[in-house]
C-alpha atoms as a PDB file:
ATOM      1  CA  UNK A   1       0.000   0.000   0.000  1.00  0.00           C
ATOM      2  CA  UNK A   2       1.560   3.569  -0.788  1.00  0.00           C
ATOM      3  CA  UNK A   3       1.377   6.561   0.887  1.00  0.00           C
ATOM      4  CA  UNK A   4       0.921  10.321  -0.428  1.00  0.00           C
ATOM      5  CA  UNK A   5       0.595  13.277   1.792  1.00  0.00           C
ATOM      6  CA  UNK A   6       0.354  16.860   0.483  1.00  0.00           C
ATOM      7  CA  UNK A   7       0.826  20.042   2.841  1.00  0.00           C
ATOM      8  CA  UNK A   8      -0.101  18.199   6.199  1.00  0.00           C
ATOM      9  CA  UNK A   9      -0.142  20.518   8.707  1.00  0.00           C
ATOM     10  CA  UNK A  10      -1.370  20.237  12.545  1.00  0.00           C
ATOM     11  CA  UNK A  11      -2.076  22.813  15.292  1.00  0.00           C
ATOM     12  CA  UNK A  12      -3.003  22.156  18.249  1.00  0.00           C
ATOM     13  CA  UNK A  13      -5.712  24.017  20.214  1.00  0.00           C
ATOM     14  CA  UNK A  14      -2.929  25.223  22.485  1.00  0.00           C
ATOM     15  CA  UNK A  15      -0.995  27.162  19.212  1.00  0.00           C
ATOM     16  CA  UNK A  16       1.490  24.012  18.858  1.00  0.00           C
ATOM     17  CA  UNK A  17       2.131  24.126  15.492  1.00  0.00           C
ATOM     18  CA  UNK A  18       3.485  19.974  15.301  1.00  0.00           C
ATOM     19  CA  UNK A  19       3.298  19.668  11.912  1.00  0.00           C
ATOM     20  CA  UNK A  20       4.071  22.364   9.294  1.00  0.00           C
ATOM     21  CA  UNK A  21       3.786  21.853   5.611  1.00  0.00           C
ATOM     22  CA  UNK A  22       4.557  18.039   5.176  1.00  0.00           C
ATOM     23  CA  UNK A  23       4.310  16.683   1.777  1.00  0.00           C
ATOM     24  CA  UNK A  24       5.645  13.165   1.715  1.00  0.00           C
ATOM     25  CA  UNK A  25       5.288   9.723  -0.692  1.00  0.00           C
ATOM     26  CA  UNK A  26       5.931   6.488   0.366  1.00  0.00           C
ATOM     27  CA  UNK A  27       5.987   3.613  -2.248  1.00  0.00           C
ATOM     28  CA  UNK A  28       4.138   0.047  -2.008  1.00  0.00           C
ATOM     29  CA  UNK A  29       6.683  -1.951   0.504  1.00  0.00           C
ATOM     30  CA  UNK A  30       9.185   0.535   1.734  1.00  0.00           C
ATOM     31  CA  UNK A  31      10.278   0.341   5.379  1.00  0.00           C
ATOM     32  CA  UNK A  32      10.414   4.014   6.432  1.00  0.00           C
ATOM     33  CA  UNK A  33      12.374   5.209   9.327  1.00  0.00           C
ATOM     34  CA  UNK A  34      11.429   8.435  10.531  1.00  0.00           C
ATOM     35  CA  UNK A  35      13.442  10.371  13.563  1.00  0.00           C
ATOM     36  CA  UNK A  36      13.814  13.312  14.973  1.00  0.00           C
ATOM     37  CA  UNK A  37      13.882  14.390  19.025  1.00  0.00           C
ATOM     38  CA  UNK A  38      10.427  14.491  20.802  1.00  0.00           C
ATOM     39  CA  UNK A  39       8.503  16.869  20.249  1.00  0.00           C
ATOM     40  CA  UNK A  40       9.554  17.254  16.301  1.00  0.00           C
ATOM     41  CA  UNK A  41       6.229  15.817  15.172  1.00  0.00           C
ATOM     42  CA  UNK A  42       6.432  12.070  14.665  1.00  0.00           C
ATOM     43  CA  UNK A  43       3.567  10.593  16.653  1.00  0.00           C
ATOM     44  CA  UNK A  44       1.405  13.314  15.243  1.00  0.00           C
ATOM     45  CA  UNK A  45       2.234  12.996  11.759  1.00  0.00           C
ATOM     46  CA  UNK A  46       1.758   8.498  12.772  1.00  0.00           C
ATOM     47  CA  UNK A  47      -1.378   9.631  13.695  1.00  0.00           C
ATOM     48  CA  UNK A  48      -2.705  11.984  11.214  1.00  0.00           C
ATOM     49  CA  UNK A  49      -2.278   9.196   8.407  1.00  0.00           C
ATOM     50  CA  UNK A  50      -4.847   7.184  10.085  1.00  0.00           C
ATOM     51  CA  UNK A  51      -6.529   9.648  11.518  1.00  0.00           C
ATOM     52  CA  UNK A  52      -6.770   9.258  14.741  1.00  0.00           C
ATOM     53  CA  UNK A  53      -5.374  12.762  15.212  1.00  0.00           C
ATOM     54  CA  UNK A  54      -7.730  15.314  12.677  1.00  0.00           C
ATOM     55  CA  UNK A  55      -4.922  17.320  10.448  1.00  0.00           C
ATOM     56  CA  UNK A  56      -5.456  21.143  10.488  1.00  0.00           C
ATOM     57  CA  UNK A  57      -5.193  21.041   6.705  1.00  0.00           C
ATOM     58  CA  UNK A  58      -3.688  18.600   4.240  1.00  0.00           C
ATOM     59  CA  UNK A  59      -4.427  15.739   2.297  1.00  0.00           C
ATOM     60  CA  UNK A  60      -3.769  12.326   2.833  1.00  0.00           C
ATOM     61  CA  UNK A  61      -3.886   9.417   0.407  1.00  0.00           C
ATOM     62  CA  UNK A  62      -3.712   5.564   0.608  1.00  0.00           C
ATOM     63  CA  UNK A  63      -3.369   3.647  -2.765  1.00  0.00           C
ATOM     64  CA  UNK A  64      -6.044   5.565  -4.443  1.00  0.00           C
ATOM     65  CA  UNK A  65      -8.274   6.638  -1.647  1.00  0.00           C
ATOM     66  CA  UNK A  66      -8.273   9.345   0.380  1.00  0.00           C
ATOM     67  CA  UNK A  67      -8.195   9.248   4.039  1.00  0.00           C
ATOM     68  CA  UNK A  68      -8.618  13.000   4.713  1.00  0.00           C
ATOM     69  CA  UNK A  69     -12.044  12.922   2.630  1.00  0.00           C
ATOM     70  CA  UNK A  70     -13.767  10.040   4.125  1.00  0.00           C
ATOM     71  CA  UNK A  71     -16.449  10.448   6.392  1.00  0.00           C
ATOM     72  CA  UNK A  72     -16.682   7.743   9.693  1.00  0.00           C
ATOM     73  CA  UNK A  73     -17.984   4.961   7.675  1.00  0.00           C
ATOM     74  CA  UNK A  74     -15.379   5.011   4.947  1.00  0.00           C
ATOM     75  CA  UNK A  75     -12.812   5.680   7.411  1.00  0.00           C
ATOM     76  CA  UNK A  76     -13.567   2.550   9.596  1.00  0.00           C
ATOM     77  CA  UNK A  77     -12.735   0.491   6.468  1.00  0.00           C
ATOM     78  CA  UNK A  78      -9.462   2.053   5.500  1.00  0.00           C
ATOM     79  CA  UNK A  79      -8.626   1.459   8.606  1.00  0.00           C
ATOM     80  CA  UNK A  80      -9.085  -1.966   8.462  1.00  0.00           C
ATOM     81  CA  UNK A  81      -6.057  -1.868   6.247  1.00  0.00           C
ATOM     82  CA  UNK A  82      -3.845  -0.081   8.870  1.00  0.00           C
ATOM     83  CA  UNK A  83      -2.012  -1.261  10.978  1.00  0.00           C
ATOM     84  CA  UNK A  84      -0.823   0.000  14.444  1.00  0.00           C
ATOM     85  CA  UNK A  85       1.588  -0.575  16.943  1.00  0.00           C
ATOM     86  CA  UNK A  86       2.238   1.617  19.673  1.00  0.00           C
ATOM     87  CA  UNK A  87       4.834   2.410  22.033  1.00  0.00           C
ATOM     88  CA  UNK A  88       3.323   0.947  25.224  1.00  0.00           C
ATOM     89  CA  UNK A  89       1.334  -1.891  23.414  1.00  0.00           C
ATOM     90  CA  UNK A  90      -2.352  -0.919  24.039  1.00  0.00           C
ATOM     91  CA  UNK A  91      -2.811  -4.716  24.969  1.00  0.00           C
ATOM     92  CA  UNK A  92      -6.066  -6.070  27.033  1.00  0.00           C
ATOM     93  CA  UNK A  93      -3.633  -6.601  30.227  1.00  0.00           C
ATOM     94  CA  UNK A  94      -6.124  -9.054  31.840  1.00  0.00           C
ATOM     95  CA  UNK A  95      -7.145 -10.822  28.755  1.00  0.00           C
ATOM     96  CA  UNK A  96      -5.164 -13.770  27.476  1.00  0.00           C
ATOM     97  CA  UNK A  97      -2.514 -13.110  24.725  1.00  0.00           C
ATOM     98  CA  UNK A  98      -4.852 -14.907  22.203  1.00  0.00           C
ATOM     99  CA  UNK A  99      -7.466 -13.087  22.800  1.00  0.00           C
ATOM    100  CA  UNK A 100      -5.480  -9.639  22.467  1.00  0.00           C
ATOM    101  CA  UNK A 101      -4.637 -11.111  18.997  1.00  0.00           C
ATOM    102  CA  UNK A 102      -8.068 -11.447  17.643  1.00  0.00           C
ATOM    103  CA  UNK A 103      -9.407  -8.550  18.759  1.00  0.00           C
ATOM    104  CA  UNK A 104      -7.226  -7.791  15.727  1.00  0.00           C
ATOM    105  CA  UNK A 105     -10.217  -9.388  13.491  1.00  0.00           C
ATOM    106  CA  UNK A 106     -13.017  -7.967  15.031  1.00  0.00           C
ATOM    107  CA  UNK A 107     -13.262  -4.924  12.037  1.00  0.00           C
ATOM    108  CA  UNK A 108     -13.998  -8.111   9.849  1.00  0.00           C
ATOM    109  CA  UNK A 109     -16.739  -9.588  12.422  1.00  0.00           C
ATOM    110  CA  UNK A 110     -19.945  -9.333  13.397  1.00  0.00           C
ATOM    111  CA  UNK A 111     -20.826  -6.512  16.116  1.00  0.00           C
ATOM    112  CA  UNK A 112     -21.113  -8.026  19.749  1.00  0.00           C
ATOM    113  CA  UNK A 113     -18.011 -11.069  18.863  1.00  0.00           C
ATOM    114  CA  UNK A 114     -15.503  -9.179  20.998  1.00  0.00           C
ATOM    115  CA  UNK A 115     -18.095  -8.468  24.067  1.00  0.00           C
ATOM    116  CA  UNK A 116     -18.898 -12.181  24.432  1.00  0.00           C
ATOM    117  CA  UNK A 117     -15.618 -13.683  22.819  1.00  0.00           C
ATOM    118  CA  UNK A 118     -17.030 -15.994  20.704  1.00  0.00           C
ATOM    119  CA  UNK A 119     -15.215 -15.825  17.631  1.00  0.00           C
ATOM    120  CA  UNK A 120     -14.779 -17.984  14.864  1.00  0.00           C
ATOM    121  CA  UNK A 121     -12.743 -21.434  14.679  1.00  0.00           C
ATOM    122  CA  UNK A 122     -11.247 -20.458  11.518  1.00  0.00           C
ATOM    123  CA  UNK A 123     -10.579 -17.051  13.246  1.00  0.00           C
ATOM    124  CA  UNK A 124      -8.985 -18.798  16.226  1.00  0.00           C
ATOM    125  CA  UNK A 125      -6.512 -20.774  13.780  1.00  0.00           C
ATOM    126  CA  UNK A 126      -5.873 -17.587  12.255  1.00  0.00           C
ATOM    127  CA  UNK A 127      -4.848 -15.950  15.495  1.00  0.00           C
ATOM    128  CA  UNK A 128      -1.918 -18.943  16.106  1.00  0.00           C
ATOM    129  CA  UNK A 129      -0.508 -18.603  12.798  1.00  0.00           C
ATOM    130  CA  UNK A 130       0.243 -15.181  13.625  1.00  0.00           C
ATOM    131  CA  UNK A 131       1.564 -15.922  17.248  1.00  0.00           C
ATOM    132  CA  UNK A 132       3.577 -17.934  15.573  1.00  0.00           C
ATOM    133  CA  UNK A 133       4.931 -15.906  13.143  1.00  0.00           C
ATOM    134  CA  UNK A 134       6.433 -14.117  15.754  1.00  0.00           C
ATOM    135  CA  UNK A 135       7.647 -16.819  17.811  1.00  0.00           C
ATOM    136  CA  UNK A 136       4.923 -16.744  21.033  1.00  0.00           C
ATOM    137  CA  UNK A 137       2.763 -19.736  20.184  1.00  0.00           C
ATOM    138  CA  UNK A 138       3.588 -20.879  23.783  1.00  0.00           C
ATOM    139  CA  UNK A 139       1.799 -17.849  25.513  1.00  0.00           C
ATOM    140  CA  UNK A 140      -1.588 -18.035  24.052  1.00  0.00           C
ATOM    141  CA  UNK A 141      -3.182 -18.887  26.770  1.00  0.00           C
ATOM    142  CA  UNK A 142      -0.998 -16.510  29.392  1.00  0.00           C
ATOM    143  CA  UNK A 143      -2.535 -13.019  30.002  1.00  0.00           C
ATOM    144  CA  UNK A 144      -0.690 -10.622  28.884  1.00  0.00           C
ATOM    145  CA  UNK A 145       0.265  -8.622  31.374  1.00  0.00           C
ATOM    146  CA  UNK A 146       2.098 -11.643  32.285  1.00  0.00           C
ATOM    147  CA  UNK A 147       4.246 -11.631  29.482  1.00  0.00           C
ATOM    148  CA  UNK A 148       8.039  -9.240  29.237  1.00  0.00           C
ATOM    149  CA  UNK A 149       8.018  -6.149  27.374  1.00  0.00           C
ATOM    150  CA  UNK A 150       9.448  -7.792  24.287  1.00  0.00           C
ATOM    151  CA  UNK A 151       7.251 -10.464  24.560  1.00  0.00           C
ATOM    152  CA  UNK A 152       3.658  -7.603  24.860  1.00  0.00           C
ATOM    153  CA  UNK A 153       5.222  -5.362  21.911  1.00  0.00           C
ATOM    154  CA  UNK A 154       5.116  -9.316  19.516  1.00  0.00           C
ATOM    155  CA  UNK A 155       1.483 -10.123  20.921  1.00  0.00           C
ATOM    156  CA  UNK A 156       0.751  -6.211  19.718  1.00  0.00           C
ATOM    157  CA  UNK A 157       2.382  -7.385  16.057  1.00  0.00           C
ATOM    158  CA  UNK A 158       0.484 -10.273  15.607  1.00  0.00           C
ATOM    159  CA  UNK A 159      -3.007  -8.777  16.313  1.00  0.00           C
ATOM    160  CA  UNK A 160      -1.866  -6.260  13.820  1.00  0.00           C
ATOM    161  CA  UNK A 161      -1.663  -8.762  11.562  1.00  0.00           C
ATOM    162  CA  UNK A 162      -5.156  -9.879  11.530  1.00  0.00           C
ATOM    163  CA  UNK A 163      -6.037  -6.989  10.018  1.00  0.00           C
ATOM    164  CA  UNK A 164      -4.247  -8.221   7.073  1.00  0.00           C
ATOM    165  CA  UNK A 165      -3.204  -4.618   6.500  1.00  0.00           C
ATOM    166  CA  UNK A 166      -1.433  -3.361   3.323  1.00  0.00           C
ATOM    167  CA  UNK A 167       0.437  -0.834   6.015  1.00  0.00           C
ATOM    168  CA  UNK A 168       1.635  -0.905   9.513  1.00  0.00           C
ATOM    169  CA  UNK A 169       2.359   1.875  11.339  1.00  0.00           C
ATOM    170  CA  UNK A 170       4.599   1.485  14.033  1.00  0.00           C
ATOM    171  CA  UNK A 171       5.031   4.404  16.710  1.00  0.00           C
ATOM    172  CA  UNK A 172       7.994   4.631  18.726  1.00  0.00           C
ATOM    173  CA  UNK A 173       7.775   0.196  19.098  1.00  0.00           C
ATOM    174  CA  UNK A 174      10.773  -0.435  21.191  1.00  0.00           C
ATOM    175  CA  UNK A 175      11.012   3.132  22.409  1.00  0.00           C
ATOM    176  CA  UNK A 176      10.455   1.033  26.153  1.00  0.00           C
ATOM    177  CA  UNK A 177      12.526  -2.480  25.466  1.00  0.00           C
ATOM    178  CA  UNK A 178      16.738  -3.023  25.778  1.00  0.00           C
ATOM    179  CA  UNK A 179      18.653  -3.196  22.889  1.00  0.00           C
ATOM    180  CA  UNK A 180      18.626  -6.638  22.383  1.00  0.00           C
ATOM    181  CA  UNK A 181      15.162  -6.708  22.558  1.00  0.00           C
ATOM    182  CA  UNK A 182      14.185  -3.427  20.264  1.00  0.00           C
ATOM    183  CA  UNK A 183      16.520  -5.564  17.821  1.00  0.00           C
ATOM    184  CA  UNK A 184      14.305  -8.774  17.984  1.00  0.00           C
ATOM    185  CA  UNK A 185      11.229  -6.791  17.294  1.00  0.00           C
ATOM    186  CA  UNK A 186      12.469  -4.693  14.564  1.00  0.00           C
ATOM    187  CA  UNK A 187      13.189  -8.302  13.243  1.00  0.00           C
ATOM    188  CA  UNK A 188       9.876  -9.276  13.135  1.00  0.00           C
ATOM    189  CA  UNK A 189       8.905  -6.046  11.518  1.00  0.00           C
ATOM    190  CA  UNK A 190      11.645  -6.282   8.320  1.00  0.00           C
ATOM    191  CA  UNK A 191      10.438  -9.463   7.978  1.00  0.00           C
ATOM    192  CA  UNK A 192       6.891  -9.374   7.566  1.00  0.00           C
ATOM    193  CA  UNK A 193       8.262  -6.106   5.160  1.00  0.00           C
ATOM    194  CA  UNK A 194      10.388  -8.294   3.424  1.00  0.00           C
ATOM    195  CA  UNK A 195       8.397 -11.257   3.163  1.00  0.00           C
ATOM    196  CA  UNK A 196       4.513 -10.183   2.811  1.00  0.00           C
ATOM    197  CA  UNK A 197       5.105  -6.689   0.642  1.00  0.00           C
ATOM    198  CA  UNK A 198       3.789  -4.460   3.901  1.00  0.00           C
ATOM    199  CA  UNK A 199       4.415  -1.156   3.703  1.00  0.00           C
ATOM    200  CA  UNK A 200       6.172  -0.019   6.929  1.00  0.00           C
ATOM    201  CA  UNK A 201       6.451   3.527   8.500  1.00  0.00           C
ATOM    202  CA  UNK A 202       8.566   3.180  12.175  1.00  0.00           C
ATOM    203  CA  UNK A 203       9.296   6.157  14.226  1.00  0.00           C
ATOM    204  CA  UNK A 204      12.290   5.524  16.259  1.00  0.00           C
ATOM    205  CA  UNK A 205      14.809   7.116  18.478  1.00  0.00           C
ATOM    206  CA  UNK A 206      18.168   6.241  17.168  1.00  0.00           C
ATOM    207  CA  UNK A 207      19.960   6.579  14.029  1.00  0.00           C
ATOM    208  CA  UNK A 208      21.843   3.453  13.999  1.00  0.00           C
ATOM    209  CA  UNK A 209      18.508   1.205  14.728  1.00  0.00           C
ATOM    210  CA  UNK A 210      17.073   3.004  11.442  1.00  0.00           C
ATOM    211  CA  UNK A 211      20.632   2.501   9.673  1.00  0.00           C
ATOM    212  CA  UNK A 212      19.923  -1.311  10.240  1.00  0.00           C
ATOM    213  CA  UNK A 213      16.441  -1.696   9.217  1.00  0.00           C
ATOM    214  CA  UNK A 214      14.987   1.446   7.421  1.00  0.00           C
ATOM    215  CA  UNK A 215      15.169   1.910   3.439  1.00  0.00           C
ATOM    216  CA  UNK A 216      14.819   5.360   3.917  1.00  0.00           C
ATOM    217  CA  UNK A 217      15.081   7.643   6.254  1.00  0.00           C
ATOM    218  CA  UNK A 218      12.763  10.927   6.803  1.00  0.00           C
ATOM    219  CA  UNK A 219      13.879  13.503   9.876  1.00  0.00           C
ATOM    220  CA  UNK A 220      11.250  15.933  11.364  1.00  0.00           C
ATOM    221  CA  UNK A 221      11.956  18.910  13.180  1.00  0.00           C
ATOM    222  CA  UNK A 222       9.661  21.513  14.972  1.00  0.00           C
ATOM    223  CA  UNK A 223       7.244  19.887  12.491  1.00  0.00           C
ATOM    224  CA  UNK A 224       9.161  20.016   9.425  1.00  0.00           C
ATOM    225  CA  UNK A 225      10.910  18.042   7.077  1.00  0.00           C
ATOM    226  CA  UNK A 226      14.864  18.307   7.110  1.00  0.00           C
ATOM    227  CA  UNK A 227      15.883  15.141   5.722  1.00  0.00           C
ATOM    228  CA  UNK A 228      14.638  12.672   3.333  1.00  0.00           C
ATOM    229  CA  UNK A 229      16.927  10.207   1.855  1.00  0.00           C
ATOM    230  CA  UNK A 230      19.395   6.991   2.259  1.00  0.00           C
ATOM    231  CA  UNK A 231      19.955   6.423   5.784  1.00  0.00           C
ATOM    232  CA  UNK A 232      24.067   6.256   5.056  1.00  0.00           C
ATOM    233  CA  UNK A 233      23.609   9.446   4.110  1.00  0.00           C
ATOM    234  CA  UNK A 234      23.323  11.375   7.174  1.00  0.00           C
ATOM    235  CA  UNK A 235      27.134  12.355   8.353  1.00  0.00           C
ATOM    236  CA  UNK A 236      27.749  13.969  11.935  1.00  0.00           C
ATOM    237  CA  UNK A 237      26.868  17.148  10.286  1.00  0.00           C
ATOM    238  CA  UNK A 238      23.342  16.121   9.402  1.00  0.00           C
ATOM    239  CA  UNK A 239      22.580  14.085  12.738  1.00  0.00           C
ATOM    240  CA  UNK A 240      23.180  17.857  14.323  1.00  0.00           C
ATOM    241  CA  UNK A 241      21.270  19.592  12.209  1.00  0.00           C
ATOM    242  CA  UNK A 242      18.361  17.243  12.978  1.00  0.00           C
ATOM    243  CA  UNK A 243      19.620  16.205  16.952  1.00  0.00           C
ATOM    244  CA  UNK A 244      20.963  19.607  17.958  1.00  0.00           C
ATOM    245  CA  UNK A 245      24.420  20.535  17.767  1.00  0.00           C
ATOM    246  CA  UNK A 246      25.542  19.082  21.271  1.00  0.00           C
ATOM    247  CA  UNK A 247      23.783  15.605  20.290  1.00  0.00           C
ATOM    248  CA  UNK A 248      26.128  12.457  20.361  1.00  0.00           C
ATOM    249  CA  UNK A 249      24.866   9.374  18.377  1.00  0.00           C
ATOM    250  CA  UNK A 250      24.503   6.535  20.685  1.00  0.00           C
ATOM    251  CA  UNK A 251      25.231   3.550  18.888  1.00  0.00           C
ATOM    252  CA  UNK A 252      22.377   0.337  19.658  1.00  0.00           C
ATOM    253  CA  UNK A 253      23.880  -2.848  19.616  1.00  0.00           C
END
């Protein structure tokens, strides 16, 4: 799925100005990195492509459709083709890890499945493939808030998943976990890239994590655009232009 935006812009009722002027495409199965410091307009700009922050002006496109046009019935089926995966996980902490997984499906269900959790066999089967994808089969049954960060942030990729999305977008997803752990989630991410065609878009802290796995790289600051390119491209003298000219890179191993 590919992604246009045209002169996004976002202020907030406060005067924030978090997004000013964005114009951005993203082909059919790029992974996208996009950094910057907080504050510099990621999460909004993650959010404005599905909507669940309102742009100030702008227009937003997936594939053919746009997002910024349709009214709450045509929205709730493009978003059925988005996927999202958030920094803290947004997982049902008391509910089993299967069950957090198919909640993924219920777009695709009939109203009142999720409130008595009744859902399909083939549904159910549907659910363990993607566990499995991402190497949890043995938790289904667990609830979640049972389960390491690492471990909530895969359950939170799998019910993504179910959605059978032609994008995910993936905000700040191992902002929370150690190293080795942000690297075994980002794995699962470039794969299901590589190997299913998803479009990706991953906001993330460090450089050298978006080195490793992005295609591309897109910096915001104060709500603008100030890089867009190869991620080998940015030399010291562009990570201070978009970090701040006392920034360091810290290296993730």
């Amino acid at each position: 799925m590919s992604l246009k935006i045209e002169h996004l812009t976002k202020i907030y009722d406060d005067g924030t100005v978090a997004l000013d002027d964005v114009s951005l495409e993203v082909p059919d199965g790029q992974f996208l990195g996009i950094i910057g410091l907080s504050g510099s307009g990621k999460s909004t700009l993650m959010r404005c492509i599905n909507r669940l922050i309102e742009p100030t002006s702008g227009r937003i496109w997936l594939d053919d459709v746009e997002v910024t046009a349709a009214d709450s019935n045509e929205l709730r089926k493009i978003r059925l083709h988005i996927g999202m995966i958030f920094q803290q996980f947004n997982l049902v902490k008391r509910a089993s890890v299967l069950t957090n997984v198919l909640t993924g499906r219920l777009g695709y269900l009939p109203a009142g499945t999720g409130l008595y959790r009744r859902f399909p066999s083939e549904e159910i089967k549907r659910a363990e493939r993607n566990l499995a994808r991402v190497g949890i089969s043995e938790k289904a049954l667990q609830r979640a808030d049972a389960l390491s960060g690492g471990q909530q942030q895969r359950v939170a990729i799998a019910r993504a998943l179910m959605q059978e999305p032609g994008i995910l977008l993936a905000d700040e997803p191992v902002a929370s976990l150690d190293p080795a752990t942000a690297h075994s989630v980002l794995k699962y991410l470039e794969e299901i890239n590589q190997s299913d065609g998803i479009t990706v878009i991953c906001n993330l802290h460090f450089l050298s994590l978006t080195r490793r796995y992005a295609h591309r790289v897109v910096a915001l600051k104060s709500g603008k655009i100030v890089f867009d390119g190869s991620p080998s491209e940015i030399d010291n003298a562009r990570f201070r232009e978009i970090y701040g000219e006392d920034a360091e890179e810290v290296e993730v191993r």
